[in-house]
C-alpha atoms as a PDB file:
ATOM      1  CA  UNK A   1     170.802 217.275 106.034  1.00  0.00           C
ATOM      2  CA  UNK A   2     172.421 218.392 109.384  1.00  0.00           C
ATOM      3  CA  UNK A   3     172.721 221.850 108.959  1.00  0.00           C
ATOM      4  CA  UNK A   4     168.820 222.051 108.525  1.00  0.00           C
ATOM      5  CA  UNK A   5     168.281 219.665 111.000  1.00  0.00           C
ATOM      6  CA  UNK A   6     170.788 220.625 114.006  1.00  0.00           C
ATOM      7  CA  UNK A   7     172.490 223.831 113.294  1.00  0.00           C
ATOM      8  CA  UNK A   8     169.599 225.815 112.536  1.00  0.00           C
ATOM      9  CA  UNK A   9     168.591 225.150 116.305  1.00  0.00           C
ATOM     10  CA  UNK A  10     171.591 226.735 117.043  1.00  0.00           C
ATOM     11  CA  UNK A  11     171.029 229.446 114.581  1.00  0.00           C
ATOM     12  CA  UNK A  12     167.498 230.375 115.751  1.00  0.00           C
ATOM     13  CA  UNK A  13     168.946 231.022 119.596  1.00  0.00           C
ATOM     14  CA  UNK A  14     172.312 232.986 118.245  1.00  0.00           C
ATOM     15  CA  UNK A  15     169.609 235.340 116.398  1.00  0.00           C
ATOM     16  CA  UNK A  16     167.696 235.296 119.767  1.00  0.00           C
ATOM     17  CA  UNK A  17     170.468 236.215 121.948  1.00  0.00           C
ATOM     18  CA  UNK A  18     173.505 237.332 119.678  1.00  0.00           C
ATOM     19  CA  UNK A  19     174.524 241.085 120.166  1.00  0.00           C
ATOM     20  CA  UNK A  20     173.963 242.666 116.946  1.00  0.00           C
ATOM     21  CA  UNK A  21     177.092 243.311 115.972  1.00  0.00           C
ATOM     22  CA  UNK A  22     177.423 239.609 115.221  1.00  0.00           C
ATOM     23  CA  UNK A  23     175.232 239.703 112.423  1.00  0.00           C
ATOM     24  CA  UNK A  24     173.518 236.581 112.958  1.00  0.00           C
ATOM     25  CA  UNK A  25     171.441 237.052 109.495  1.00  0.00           C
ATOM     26  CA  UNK A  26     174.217 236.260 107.400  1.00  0.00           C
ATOM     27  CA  UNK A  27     174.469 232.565 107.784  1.00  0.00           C
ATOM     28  CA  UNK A  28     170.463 232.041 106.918  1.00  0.00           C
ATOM     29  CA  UNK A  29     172.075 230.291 103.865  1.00  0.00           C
ATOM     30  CA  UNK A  30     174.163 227.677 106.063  1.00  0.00           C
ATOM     31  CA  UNK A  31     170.980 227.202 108.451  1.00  0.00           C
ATOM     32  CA  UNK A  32     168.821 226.283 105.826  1.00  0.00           C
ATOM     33  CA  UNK A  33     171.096 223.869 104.382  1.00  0.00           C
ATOM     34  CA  UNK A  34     171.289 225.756 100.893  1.00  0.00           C
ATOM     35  CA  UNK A  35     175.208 226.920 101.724  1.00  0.00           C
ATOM     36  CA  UNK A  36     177.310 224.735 103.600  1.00  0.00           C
ATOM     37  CA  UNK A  37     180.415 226.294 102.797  1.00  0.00           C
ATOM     38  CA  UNK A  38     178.933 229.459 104.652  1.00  0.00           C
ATOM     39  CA  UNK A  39     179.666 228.139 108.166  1.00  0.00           C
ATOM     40  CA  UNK A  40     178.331 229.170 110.852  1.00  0.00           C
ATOM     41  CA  UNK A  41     180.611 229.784 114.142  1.00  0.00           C
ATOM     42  CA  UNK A  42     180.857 227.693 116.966  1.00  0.00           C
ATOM     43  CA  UNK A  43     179.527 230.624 119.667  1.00  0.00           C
ATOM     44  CA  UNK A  44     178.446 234.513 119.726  1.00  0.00           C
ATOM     45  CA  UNK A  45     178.851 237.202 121.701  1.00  0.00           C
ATOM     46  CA  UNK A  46     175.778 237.491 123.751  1.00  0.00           C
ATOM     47  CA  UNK A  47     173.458 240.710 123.552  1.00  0.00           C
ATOM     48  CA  UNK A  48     173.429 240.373 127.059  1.00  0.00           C
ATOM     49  CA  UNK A  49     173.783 238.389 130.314  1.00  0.00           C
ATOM     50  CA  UNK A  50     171.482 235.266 129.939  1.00  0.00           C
ATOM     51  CA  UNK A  51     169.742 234.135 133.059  1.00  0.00           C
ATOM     52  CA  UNK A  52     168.991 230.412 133.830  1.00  0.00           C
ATOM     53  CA  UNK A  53     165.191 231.551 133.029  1.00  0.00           C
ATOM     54  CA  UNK A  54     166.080 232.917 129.625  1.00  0.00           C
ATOM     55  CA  UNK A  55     167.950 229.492 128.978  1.00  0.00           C
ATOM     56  CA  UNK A  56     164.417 227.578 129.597  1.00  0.00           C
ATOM     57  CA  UNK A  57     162.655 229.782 127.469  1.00  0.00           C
ATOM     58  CA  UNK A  58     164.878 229.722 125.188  1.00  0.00           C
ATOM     59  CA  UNK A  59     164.837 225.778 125.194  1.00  0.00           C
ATOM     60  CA  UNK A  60     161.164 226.689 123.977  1.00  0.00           C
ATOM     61  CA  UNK A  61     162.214 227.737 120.694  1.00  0.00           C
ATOM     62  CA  UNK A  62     160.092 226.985 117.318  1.00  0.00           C
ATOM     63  CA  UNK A  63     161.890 229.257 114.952  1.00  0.00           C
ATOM     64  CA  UNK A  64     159.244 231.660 116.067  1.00  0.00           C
ATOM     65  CA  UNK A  65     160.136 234.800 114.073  1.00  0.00           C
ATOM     66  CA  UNK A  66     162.826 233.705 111.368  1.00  0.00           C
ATOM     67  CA  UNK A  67     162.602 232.174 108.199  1.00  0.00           C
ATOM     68  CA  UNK A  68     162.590 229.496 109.151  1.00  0.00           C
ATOM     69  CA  UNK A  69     158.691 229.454 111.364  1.00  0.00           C
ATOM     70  CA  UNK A  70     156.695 226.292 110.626  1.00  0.00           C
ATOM     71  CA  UNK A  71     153.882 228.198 111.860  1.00  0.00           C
ATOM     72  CA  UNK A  72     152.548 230.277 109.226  1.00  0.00           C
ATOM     73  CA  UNK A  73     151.894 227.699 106.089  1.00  0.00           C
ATOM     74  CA  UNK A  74     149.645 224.911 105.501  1.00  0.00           C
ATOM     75  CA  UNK A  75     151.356 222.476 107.303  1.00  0.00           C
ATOM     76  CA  UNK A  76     150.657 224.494 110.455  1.00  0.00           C
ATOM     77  CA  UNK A  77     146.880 224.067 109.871  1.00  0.00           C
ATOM     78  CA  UNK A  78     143.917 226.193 111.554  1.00  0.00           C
ATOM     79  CA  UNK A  79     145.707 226.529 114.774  1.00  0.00           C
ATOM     80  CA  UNK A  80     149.482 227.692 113.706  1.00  0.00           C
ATOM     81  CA  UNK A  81     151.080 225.234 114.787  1.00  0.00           C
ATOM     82  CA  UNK A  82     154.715 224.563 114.496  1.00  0.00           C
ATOM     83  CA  UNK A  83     154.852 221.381 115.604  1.00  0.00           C
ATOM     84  CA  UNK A  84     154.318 218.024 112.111  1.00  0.00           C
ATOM     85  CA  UNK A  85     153.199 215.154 114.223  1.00  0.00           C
ATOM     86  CA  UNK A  86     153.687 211.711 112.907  1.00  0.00           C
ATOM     87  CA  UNK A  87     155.635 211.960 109.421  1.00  0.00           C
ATOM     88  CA  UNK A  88     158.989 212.250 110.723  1.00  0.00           C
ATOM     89  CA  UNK A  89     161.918 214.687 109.819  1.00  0.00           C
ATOM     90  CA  UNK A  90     161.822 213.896 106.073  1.00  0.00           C
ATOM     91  CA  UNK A  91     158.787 212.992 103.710  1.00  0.00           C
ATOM     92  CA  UNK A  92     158.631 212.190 100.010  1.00  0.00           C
ATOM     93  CA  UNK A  93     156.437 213.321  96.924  1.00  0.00           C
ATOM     94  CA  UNK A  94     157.637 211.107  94.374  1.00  0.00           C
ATOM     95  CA  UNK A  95     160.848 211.489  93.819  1.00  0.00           C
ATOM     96  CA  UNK A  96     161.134 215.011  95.658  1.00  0.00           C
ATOM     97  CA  UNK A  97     162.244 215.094  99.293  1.00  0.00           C
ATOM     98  CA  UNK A  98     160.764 217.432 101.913  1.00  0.00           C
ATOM     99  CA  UNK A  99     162.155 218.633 105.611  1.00  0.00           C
ATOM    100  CA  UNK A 100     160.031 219.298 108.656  1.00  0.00           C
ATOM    101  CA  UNK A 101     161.699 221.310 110.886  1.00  0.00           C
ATOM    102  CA  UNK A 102     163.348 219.814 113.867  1.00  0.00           C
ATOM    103  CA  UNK A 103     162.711 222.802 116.233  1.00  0.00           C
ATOM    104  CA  UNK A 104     164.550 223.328 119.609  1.00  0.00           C
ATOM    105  CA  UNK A 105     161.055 222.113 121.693  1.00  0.00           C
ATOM    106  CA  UNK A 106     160.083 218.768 120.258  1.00  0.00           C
ATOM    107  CA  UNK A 107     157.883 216.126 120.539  1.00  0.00           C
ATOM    108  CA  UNK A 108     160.750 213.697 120.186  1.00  0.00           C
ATOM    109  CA  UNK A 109     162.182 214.524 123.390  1.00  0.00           C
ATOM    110  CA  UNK A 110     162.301 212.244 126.490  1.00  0.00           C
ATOM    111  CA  UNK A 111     163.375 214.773 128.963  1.00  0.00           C
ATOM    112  CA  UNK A 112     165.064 217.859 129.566  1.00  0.00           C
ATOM    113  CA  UNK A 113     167.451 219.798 131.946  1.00  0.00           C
ATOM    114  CA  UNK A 114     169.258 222.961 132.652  1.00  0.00           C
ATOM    115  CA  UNK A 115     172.418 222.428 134.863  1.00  0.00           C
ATOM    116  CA  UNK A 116     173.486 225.163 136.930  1.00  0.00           C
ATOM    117  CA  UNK A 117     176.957 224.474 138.440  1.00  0.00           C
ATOM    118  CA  UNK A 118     177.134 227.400 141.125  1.00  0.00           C
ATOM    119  CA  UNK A 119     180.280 227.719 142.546  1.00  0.00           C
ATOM    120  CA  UNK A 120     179.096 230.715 145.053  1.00  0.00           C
ATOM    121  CA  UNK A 121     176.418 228.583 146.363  1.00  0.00           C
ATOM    122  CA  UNK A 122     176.152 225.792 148.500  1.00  0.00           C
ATOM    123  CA  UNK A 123     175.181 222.664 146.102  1.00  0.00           C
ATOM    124  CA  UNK A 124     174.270 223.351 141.928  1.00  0.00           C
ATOM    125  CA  UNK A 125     170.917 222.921 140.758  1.00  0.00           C
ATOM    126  CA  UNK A 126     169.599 220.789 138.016  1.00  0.00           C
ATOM    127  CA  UNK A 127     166.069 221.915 136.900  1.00  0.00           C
ATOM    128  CA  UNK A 128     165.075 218.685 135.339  1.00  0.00           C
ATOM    129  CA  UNK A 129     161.541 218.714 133.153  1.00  0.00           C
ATOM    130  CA  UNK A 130     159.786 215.648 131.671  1.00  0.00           C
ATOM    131  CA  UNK A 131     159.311 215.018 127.897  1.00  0.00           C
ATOM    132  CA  UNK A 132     159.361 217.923 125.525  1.00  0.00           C
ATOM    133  CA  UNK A 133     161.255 221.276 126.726  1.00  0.00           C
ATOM    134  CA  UNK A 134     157.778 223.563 125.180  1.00  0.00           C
ATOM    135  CA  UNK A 135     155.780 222.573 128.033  1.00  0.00           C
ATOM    136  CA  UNK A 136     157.938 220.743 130.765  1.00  0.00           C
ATOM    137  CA  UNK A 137     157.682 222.327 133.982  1.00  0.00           C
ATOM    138  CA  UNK A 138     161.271 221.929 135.230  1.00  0.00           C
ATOM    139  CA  UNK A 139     161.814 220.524 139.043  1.00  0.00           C
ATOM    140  CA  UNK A 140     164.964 221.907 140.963  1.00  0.00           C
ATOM    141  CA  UNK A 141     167.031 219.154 142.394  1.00  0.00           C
ATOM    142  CA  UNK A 142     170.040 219.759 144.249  1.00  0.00           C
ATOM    143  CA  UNK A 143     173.079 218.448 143.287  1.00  0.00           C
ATOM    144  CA  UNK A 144     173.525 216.767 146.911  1.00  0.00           C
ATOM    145  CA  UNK A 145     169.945 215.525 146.430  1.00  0.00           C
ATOM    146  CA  UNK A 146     169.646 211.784 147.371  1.00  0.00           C
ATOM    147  CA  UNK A 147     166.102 210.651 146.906  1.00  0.00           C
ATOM    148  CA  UNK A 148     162.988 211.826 143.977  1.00  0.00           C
ATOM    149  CA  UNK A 149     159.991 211.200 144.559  1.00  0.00           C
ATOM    150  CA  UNK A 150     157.956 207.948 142.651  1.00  0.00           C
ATOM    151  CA  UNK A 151     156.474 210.380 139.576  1.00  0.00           C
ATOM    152  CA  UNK A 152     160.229 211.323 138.720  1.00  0.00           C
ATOM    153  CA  UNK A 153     161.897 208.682 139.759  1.00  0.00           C
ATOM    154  CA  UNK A 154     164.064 206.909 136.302  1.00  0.00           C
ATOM    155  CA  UNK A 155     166.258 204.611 138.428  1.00  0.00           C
ATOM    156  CA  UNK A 156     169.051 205.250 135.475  1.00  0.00           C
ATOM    157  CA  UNK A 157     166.693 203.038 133.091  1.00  0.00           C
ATOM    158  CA  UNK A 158     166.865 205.587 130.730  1.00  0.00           C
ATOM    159  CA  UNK A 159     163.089 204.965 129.732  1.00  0.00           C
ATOM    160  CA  UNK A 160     163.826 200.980 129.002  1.00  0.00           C
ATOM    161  CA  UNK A 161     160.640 199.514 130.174  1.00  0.00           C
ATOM    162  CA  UNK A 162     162.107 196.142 130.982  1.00  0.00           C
ATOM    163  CA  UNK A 163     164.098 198.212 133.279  1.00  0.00           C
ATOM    164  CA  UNK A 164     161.329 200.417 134.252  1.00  0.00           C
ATOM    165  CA  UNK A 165     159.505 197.456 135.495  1.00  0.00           C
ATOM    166  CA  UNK A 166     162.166 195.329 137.172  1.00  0.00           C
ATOM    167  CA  UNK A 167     162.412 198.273 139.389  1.00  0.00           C
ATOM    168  CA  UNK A 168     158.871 198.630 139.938  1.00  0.00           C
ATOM    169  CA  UNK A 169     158.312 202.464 138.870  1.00  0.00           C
ATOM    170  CA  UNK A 170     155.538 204.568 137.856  1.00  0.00           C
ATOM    171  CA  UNK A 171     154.297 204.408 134.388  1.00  0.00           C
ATOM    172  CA  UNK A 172     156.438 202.977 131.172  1.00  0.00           C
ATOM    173  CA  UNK A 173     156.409 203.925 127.598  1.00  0.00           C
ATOM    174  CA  UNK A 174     153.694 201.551 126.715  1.00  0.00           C
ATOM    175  CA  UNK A 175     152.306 201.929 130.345  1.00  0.00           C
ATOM    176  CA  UNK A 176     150.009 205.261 130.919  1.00  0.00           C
ATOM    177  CA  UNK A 177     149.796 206.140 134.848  1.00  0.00           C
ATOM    178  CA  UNK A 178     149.025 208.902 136.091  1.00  0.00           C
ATOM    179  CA  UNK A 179     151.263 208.961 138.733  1.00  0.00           C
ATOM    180  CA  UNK A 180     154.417 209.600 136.087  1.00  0.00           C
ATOM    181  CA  UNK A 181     155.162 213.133 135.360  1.00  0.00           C
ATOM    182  CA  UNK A 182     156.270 212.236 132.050  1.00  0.00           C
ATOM    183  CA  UNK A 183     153.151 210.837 131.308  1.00  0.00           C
ATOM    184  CA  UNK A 184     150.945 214.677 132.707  1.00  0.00           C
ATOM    185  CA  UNK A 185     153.330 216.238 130.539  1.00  0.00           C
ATOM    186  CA  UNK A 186     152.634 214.730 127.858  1.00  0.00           C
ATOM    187  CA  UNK A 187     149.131 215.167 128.387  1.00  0.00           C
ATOM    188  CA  UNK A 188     149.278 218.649 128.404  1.00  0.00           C
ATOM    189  CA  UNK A 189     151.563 218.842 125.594  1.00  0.00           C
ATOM    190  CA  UNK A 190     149.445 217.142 123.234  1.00  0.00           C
ATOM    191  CA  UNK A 191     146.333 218.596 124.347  1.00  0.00           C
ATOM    192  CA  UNK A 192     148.083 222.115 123.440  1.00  0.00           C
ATOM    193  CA  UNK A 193     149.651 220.177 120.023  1.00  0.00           C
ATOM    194  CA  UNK A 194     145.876 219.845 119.292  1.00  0.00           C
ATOM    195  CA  UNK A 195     144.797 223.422 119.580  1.00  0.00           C
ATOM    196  CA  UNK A 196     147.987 224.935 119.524  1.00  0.00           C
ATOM    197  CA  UNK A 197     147.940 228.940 119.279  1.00  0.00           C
ATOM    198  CA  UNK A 198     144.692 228.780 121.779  1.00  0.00           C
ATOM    199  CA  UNK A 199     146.242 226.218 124.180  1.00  0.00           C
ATOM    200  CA  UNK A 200     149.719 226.595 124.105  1.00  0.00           C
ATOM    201  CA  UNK A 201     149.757 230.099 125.312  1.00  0.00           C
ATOM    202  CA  UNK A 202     147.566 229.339 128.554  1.00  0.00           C
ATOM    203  CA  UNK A 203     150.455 226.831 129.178  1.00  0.00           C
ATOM    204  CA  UNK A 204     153.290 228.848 128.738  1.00  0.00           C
ATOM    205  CA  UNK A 205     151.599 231.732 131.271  1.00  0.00           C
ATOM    206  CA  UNK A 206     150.682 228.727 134.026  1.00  0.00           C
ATOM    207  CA  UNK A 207     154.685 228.212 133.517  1.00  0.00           C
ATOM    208  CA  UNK A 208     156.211 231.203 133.892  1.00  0.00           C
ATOM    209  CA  UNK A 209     153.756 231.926 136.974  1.00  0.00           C
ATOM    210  CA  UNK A 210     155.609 228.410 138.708  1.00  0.00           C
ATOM    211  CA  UNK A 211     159.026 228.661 137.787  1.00  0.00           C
ATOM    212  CA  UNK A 212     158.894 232.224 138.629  1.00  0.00           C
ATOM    213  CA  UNK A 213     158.144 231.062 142.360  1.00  0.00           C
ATOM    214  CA  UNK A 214     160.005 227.698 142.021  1.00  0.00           C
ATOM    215  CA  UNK A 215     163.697 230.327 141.671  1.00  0.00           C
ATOM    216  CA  UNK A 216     162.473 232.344 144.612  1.00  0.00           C
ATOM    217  CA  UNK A 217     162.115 229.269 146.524  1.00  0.00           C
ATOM    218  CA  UNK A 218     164.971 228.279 145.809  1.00  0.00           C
ATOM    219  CA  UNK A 219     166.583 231.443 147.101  1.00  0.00           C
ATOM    220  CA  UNK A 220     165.392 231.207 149.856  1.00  0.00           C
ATOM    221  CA  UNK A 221     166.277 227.724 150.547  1.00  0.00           C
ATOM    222  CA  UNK A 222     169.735 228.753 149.446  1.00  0.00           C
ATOM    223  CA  UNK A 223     170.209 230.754 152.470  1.00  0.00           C
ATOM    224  CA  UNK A 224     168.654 228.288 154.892  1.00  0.00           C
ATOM    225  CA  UNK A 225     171.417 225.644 153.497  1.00  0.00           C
ATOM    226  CA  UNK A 226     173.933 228.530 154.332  1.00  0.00           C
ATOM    227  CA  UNK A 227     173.088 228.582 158.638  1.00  0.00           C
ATOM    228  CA  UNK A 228     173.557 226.874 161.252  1.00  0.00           C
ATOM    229  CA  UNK A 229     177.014 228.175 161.893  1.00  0.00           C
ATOM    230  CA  UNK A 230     177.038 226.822 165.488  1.00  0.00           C
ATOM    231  CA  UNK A 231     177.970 223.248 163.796  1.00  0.00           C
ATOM    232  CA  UNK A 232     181.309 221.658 162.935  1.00  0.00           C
ATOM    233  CA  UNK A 233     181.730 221.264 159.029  1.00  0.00           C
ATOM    234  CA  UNK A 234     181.129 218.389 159.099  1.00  0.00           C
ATOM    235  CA  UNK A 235     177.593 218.257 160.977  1.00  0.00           C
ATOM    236  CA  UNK A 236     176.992 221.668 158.615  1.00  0.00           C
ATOM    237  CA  UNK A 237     177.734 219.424 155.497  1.00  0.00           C
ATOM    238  CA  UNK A 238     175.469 216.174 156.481  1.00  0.00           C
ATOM    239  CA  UNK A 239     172.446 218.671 157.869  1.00  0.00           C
ATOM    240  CA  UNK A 240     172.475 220.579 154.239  1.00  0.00           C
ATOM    241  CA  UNK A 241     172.210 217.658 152.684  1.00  0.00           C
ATOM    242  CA  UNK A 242     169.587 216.616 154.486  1.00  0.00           C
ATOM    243  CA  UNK A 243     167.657 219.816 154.060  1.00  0.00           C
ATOM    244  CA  UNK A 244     168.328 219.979 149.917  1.00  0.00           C
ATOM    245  CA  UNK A 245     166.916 216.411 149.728  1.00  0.00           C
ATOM    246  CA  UNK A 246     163.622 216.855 151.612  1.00  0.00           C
ATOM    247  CA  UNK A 247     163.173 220.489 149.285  1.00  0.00           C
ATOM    248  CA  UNK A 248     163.965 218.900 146.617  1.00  0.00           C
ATOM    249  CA  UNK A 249     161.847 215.823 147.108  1.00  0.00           C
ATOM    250  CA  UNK A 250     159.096 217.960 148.647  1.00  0.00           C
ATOM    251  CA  UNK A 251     159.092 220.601 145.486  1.00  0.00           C
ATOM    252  CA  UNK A 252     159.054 218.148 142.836  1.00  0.00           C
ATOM    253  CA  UNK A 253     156.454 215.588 144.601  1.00  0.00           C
ATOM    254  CA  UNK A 254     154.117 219.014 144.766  1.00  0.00           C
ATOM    255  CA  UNK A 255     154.881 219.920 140.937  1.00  0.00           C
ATOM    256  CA  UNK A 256     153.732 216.255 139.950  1.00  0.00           C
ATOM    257  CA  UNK A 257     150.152 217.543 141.781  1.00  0.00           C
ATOM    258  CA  UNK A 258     149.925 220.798 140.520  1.00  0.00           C
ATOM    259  CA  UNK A 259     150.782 220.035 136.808  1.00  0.00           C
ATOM    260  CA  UNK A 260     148.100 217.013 137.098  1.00  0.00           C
ATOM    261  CA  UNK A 261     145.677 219.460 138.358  1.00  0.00           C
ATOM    262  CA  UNK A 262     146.504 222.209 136.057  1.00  0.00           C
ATOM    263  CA  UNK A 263     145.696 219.245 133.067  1.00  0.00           C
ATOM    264  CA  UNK A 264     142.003 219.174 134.229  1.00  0.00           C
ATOM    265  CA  UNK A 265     141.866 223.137 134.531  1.00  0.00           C
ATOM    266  CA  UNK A 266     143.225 223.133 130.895  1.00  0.00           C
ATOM    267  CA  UNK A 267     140.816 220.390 129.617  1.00  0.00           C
ATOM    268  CA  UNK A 268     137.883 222.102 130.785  1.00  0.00           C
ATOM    269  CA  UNK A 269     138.874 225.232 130.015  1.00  0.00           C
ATOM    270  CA  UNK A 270     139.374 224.289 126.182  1.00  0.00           C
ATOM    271  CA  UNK A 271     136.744 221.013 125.721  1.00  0.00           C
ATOM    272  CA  UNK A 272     135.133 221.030 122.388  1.00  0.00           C
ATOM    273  CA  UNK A 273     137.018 223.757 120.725  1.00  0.00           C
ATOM    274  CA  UNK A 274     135.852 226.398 122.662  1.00  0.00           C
ATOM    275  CA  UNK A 275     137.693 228.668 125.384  1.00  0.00           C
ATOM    276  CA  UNK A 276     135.757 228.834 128.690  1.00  0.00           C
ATOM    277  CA  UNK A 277     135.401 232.299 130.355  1.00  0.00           C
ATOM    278  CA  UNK A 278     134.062 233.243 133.649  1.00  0.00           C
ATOM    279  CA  UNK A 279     130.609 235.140 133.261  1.00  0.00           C
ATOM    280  CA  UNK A 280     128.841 235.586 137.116  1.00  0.00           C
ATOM    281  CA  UNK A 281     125.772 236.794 135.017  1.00  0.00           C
ATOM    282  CA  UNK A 282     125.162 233.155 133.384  1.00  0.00           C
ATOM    283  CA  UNK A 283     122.862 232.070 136.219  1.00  0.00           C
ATOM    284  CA  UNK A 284     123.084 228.405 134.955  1.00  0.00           C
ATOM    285  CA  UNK A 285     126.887 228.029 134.872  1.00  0.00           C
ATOM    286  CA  UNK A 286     128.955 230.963 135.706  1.00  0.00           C
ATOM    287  CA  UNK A 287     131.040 230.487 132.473  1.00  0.00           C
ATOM    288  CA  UNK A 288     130.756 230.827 128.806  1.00  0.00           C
ATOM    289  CA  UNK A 289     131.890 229.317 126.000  1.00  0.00           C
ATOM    290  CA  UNK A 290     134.055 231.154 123.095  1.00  0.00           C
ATOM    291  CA  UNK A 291     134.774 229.952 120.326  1.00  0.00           C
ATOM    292  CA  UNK A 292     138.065 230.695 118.949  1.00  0.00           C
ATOM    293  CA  UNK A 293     137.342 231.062 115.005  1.00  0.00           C
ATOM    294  CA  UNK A 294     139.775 230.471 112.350  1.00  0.00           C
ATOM    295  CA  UNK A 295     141.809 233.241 111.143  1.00  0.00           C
ATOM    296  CA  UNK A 296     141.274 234.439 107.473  1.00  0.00           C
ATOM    297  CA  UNK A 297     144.265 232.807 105.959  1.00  0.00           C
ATOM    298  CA  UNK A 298     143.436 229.327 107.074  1.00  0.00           C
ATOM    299  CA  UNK A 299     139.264 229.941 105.718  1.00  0.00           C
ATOM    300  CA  UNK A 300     141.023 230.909 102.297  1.00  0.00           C
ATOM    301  CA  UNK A 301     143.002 228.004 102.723  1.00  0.00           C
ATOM    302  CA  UNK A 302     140.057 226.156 102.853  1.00  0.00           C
ATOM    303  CA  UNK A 303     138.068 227.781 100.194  1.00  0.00           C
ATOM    304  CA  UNK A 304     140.926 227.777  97.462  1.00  0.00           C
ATOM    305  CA  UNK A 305     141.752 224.217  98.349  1.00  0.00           C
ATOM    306  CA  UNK A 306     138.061 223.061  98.271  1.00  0.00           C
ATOM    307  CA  UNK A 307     136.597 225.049  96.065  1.00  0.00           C
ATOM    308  CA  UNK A 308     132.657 224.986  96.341  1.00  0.00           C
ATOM    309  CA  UNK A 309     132.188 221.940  98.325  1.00  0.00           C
ATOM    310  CA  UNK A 310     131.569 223.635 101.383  1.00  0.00           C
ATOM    311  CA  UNK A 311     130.112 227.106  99.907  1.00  0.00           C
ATOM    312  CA  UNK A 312     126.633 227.917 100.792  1.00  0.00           C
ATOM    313  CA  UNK A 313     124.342 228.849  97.816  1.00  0.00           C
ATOM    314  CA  UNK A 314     123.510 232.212  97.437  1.00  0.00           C
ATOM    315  CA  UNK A 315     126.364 233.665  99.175  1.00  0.00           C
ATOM    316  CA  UNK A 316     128.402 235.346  96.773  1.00  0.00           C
ATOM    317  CA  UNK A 317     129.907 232.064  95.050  1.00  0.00           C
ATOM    318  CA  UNK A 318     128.214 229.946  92.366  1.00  0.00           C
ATOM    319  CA  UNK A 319     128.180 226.069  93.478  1.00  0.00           C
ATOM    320  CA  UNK A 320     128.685 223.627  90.730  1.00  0.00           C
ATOM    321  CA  UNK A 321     127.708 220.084  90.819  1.00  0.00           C
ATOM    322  CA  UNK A 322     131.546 218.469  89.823  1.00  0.00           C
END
């Protein structure tokens, strides 16, 4: 089933970013695996010019908006999510086979990057995030970059643990540490799996707010890697070096921090079910708690699917002893 399960990634960002003339629409049929003799081309003309930004947003990508949306059935549950932990692409019902979508920012993901080649600058970029591409916040590492710091560091293990632990690193898969960013990202990422149109969106601002910085940083940085012009090439060449390691070390040693930090901000701020809200007139606490009720789909979900087990006598329903 590989349209359904790879090309209709592919399909979700052309209708996303195709110009319109390209009339993305007509190969719903191919996407959905219904018409595979309705192929879809290789590439699209763009709408417009996509920044490296857009490109990690768009790595975010659930279907959100197309027919394809896992969000808005049952399988989403009370929080609309588009995420069906556990089962796997494919699940039976006697002899009937079923999809789950296999959207663009998955669970099943070890890690993630956007390579940025930059042939007017200095040294390319790789913004490299941990785990699934939804909620990784992405680290910039220059391409001359020679050293990560200990909560990034993969030493070209690929995830192995054996190899993981022969080289003494931070955290494994069967190993939780704190000090691994994948580990805080997944944290954070199943925390918002839990609760997911109440979490995920906090997540997805605290993002936007870093990155935003993180690509003025490294702006700036770009034109410190571009003085010095009293030195020989060659001094020029070893001193940028230098300089793009220590940012690049430096940035993504602070990110580890601030994403472990944001994890207890997001915790509290969501423990129990509720949403916590600043209130300076609560004398006892300074916050309040909201709770975040279920929208009236998912209660007639409920109802139709339960009947009266959970009805309250004398509320407009008759209960019946089954």
């Amino acid at each position: 089933f590989g349209a359904r399960f790879c090309e209709a990634r592919v399909f979700s960002f052309f209708v996303a970013v195709a110009a319109p003339s390209e009339h993305v629409e007509q190969y719903l049929s191919y996407a959905k695996g219904y018409n595979l003799t309705n192929r879809m081309p290789l590439y699209m003309k763009v709408g417009k010019k996509l920044s490296v930004n857009d490109t990690m947003w768009h790595m975010r990508n659930h279907y959100e908006g197309t027919w394809l949306d896992p969000r808005n059935d049952v399988g989403a549950e009370a929080w609309q999510s588009p995420m069906r932990l556990g089962e796997g692409l494919m699940w039976k019902l006697g002899s009937q086979s079923y999809v789950n979508e296999r959207v663009i920012g998955t669970q099943y993901a070890g890690w993630n990057i956007v390579g940025v080649q930059r042939p007017n600058k200095r040294y390319s970029v790789l913004w490299f995030g941990a785990d699934d591409s939804t909620f990784s916040l992405h680290a910039p590492i220059y391409g001359a970059t020679s050293r990560i710091p200990p909560a990034w560091d993969g030493a070209d293990c690929m995830g192995r643990t054996a190899c993981r632990e022969k080289h003494h690193l931070v955290g494994t898969i069967k190993d939780f540490d704190f000090g691994s960013m994948h580990w805080v990202t997944n944290m954070i990422a199943n925390y918002a799996y839990s609760r997911y149109d109440q979490v995920a969106p906090a997540v997805k601002s605290k993002l936007a707010e870093l990155e935003g910085d993180l690509f003025a940083q490294v702006e700036a940085m770009d034109q410190k890697l571009e003085a010095h012009p009293q030195l020989r090439r060659s001094q020029l060449d070893c001193e940028a070096a230098k300089q793009a390691t220590e940012f690049s070390f430096n940035t993504a040693k602070r990110l580890h921090e601030v994403w472990l930090k944001f994890y207890g901000e997001l915790f509290a701020t969501f423990v129990d079910g509720y949403k916590m809200t600043a209130d300076p007139d609560d004398l006892f606490s300074g916050v309040r708690k909201v709770t975040p009720h279920w929208s009236e789909t998912w209660k007639g979900t409920v109802a139709n699917a339960t009947g009266t087990h959970y009805m309250v006598p004398g509320t407009g329903g008759q209960c019946v002893d089954a």
